[in-house]
Protein backbone atom coordinates (compact mmCIF):
# COMPACT_ATOMS: atom_id res chain seq x y z
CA UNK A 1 -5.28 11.55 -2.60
CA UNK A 2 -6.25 11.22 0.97
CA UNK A 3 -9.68 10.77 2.63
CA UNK A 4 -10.45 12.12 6.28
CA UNK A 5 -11.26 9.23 8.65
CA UNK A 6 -13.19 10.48 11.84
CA UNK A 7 -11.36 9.91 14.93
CA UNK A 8 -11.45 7.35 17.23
CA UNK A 9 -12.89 5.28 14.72
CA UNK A 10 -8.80 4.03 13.82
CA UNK A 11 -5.31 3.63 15.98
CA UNK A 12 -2.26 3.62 14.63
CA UNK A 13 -0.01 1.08 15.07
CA UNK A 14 2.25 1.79 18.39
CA UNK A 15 5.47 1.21 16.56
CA UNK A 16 5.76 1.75 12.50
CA UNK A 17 8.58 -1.23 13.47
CA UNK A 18 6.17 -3.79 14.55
CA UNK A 19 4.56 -6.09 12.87
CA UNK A 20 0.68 -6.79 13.08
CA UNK A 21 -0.63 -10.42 14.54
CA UNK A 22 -3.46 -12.09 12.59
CA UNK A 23 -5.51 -10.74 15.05
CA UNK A 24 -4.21 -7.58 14.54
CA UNK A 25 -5.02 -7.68 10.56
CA UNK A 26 -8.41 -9.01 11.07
CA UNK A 27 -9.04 -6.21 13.57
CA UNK A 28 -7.60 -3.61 11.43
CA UNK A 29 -9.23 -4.52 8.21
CA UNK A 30 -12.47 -4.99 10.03
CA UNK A 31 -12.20 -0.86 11.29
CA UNK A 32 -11.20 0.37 7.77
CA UNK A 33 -14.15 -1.69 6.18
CA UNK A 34 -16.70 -0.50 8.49
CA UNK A 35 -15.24 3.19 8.40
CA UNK A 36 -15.06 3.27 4.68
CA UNK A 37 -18.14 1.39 4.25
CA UNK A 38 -16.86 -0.98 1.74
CA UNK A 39 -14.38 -4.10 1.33
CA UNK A 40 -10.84 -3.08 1.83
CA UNK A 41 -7.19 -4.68 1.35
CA UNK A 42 -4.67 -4.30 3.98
CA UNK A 43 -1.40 -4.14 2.59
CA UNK A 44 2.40 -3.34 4.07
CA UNK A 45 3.71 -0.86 2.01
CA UNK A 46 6.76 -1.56 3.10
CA UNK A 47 7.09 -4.67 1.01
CA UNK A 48 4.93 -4.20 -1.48
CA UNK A 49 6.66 -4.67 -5.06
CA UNK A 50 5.71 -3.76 -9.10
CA UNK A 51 2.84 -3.29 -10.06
CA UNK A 52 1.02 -3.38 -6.87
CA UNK A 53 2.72 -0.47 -5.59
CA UNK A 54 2.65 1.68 -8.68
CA UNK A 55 -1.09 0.96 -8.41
CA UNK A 56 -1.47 1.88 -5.32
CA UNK A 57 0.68 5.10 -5.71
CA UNK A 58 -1.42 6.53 -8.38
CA UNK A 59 -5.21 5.16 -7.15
CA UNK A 60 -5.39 4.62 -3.44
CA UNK A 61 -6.14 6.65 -0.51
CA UNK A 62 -4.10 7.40 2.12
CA UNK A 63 -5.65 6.99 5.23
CA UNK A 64 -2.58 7.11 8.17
CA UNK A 65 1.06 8.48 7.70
CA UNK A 66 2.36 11.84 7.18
CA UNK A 67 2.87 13.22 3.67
CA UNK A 68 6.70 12.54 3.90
CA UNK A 69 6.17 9.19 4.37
CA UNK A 70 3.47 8.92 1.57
CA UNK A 71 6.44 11.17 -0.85
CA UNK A 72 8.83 8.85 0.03
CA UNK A 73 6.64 5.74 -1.61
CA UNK A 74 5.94 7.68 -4.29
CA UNK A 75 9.67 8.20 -4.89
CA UNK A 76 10.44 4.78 -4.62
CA UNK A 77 7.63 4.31 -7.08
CA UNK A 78 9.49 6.00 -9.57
CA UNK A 79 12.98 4.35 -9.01
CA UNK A 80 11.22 0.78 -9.15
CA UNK A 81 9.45 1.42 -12.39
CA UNK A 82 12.66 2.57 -14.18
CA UNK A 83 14.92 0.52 -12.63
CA UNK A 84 12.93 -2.72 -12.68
CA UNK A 85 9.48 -2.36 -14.61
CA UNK A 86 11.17 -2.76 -17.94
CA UNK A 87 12.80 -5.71 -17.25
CA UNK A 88 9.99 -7.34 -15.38
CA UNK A 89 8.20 -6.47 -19.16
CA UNK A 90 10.69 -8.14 -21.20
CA UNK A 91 10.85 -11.18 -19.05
CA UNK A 92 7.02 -11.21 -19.42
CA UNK A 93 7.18 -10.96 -23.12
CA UNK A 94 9.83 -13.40 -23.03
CA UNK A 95 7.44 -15.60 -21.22
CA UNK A 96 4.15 -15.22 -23.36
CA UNK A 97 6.05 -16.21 -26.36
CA UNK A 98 7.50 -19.28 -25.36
């Protein structure tokens, strides 16, 4: 799901390579707050693990990136939760009933 943002209310970072300062993430958050009109969470999808990704995948809005890029998370969505999500369950399980 995406959701139009008017422009020149956000700028993409230069360089998908570079990482944002504080000041940066402040600023950024800041824009996407007051364009949304509501509290938002900035997040590198780049690093972002299970479950946070799969929920982000399936509820959050896409507001910068092409749909390749957006695909390709989805993909590695999928791989993650069937390569890792069940053992990160059983380990969980393992957990609670100790």
């Amino acid at each position: 799901m995406t959701q139009q943002v008017k422009p020149g209310h956000l700028k993409p970072v230069e360089s998908p390579g570079l990482r944002l300062t504080a000041e940066e993430r402040v600023a950024m958050t800041e824009a996407l707050a007051l364009a949304f009109n509501r509290p938002v969470d900035l997040i590198d999808l780049r690093t972002a693990g299970q479950p946070l990704l799969h929920e982000i995948v399936t509820g959050g809005i896409q507001v910068l990136g092409t749909r390749h890029l957006w695909g390709d998370l989805v993909y590695r969505n999928v791989m993650e939760n069937e390569d890792f999500v069940p053992y990160q369950k059983r380990i969980l399980e393992t957990r609670r009933r100790a």
